[in-house]
Protein backbone atom coordinates (compact mmCIF):
# COMPACT_ATOMS: atom_id res chain seq x y z
CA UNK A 1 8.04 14.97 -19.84
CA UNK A 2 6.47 13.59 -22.94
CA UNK A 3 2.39 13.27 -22.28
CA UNK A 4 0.72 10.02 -24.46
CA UNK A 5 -2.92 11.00 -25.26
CA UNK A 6 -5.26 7.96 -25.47
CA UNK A 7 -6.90 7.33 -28.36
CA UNK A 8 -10.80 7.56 -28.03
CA UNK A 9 -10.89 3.93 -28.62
CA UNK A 10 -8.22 2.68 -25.83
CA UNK A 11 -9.65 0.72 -23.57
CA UNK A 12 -6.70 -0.09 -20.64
CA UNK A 13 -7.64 -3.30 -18.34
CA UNK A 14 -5.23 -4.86 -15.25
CA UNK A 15 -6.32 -7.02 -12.24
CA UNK A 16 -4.50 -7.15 -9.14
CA UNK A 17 -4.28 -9.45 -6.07
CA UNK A 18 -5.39 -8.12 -2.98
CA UNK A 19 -1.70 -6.57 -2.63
CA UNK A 20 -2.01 -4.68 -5.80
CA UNK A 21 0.15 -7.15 -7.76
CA UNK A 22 -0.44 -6.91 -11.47
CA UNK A 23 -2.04 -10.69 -12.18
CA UNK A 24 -3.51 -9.30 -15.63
CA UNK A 25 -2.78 -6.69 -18.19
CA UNK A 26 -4.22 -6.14 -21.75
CA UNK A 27 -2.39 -5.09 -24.79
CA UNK A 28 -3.86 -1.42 -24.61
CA UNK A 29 -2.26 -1.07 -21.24
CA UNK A 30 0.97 -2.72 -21.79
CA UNK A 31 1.34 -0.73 -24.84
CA UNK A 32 0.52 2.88 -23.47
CA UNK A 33 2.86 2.50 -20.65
CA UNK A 34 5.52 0.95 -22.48
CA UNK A 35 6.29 -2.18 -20.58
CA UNK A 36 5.91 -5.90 -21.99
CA UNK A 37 3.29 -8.29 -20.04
CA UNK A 38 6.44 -9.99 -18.72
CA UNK A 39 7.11 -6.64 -17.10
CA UNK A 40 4.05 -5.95 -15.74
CA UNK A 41 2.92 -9.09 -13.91
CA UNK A 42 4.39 -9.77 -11.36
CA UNK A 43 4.77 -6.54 -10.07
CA UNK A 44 2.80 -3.86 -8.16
CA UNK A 45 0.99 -1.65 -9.91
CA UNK A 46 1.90 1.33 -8.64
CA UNK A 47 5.10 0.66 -11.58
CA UNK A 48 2.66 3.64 -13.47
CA UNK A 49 2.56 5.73 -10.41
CA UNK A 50 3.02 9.52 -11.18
CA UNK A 51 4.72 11.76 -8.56
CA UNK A 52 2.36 14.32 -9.30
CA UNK A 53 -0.80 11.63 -7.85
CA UNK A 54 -1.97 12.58 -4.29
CA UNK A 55 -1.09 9.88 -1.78
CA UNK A 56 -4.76 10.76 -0.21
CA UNK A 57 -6.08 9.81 -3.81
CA UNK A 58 -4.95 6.38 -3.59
CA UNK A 59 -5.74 6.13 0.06
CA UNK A 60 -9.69 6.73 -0.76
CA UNK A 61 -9.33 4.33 -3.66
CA UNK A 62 -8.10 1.79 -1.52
CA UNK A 63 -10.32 2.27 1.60
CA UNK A 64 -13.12 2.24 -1.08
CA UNK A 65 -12.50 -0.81 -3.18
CA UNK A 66 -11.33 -2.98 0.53
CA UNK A 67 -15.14 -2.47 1.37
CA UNK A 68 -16.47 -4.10 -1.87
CA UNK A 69 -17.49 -0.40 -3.41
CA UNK A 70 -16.11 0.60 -7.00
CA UNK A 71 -14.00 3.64 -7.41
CA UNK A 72 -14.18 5.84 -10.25
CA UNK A 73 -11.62 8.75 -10.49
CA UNK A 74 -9.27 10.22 -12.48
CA UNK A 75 -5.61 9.39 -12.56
CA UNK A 76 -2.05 10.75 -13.80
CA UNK A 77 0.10 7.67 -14.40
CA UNK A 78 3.93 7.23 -15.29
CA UNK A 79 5.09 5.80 -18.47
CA UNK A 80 8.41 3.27 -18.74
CA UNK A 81 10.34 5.93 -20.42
CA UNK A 82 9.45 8.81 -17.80
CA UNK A 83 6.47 10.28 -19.62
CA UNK A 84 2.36 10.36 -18.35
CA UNK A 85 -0.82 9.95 -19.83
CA UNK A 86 -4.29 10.22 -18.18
CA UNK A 87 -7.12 7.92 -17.56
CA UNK A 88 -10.37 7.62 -16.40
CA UNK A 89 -10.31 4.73 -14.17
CA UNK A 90 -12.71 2.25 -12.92
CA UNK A 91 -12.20 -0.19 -10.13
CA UNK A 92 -14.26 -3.08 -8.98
CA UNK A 93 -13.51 -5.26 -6.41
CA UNK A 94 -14.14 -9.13 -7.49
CA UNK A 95 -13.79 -12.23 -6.07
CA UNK A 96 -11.55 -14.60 -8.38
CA UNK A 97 -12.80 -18.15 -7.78
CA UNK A 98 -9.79 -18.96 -9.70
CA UNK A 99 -7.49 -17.99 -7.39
CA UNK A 100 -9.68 -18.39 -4.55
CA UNK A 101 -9.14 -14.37 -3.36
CA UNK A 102 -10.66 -11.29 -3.65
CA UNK A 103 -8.81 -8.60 -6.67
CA UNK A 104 -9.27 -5.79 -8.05
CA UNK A 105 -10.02 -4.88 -11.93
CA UNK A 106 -9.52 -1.99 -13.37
CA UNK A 107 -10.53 -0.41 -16.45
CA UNK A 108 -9.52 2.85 -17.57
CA UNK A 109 -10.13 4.89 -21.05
CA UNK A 110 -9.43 9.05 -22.27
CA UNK A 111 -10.86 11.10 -19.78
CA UNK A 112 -12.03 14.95 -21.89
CA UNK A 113 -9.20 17.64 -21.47
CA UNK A 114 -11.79 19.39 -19.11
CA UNK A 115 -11.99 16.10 -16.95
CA UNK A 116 -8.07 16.43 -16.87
CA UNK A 117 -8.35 20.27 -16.15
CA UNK A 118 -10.63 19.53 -13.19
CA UNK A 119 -8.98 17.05 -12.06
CA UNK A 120 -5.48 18.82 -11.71
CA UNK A 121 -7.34 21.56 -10.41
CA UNK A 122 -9.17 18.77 -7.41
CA UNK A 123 -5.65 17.24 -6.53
CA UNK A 124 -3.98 20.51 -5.95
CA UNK A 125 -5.99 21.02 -3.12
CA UNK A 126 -5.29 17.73 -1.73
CA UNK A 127 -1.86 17.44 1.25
């Protein structure tokens, strides 16, 4: 598996629907992951979830950002072509007058190697 490192300067962005639906995605994002906007709205987001990503990881992110709390954390996510890259991801909850319904934005850039390192080391202790 081929590993993309961000550049210092990537800044990835997406909003959701309250299902997790990919509404938004910027051109960092799209491009690091390898899909086309077309591709990515539309469908959920977990499209860049990595195997190796504790289900308990996305279960605190969840239960956190449904009470109107931002999650920070680190995340291993899937590219189109099979390989991963790592982010240090924001989430805040936010209504969208818009569309009249609470979503979810996230914003993610390069976590350090020894964010990575700790990370890995945090999620293998996770079931």
């Amino acid at each position: 598996m081929k590993e993309y490192v961000l550049k210092n300067d990537d800044f990835l962005v997406s909003q959701t629907d309250s299902k997790g639906t990919i509404i938004f995605a910027n051109d960092d994002f799209c491009a690091i992951a390898g899909y086309s906007i077309d591709e990515l709205v539309g469908k959920p987001h977990n499209i860049v979830r990595h195997k190796d990503m504790p289900k308990a990881a996305f279960k605190d992110l969840w239960d956190t950002v449904k009470n109107d709390k931002i999650w920070s954390g680190y995340v291993k996510n899937r590219t189109k072509d099979g390989g991963y890259y790592w982010v240090y991801a924001t989430i805040y909850p936010i209504y969208d007058e818009t569309r009249k319904e609470k979503t979810y934005l996230s914003c993610r850039r390069k976590p350090s190697q020894k964010e990575i390192d700790e990370a890995q080391m945090l999620y293998k202790t996770f079931k």
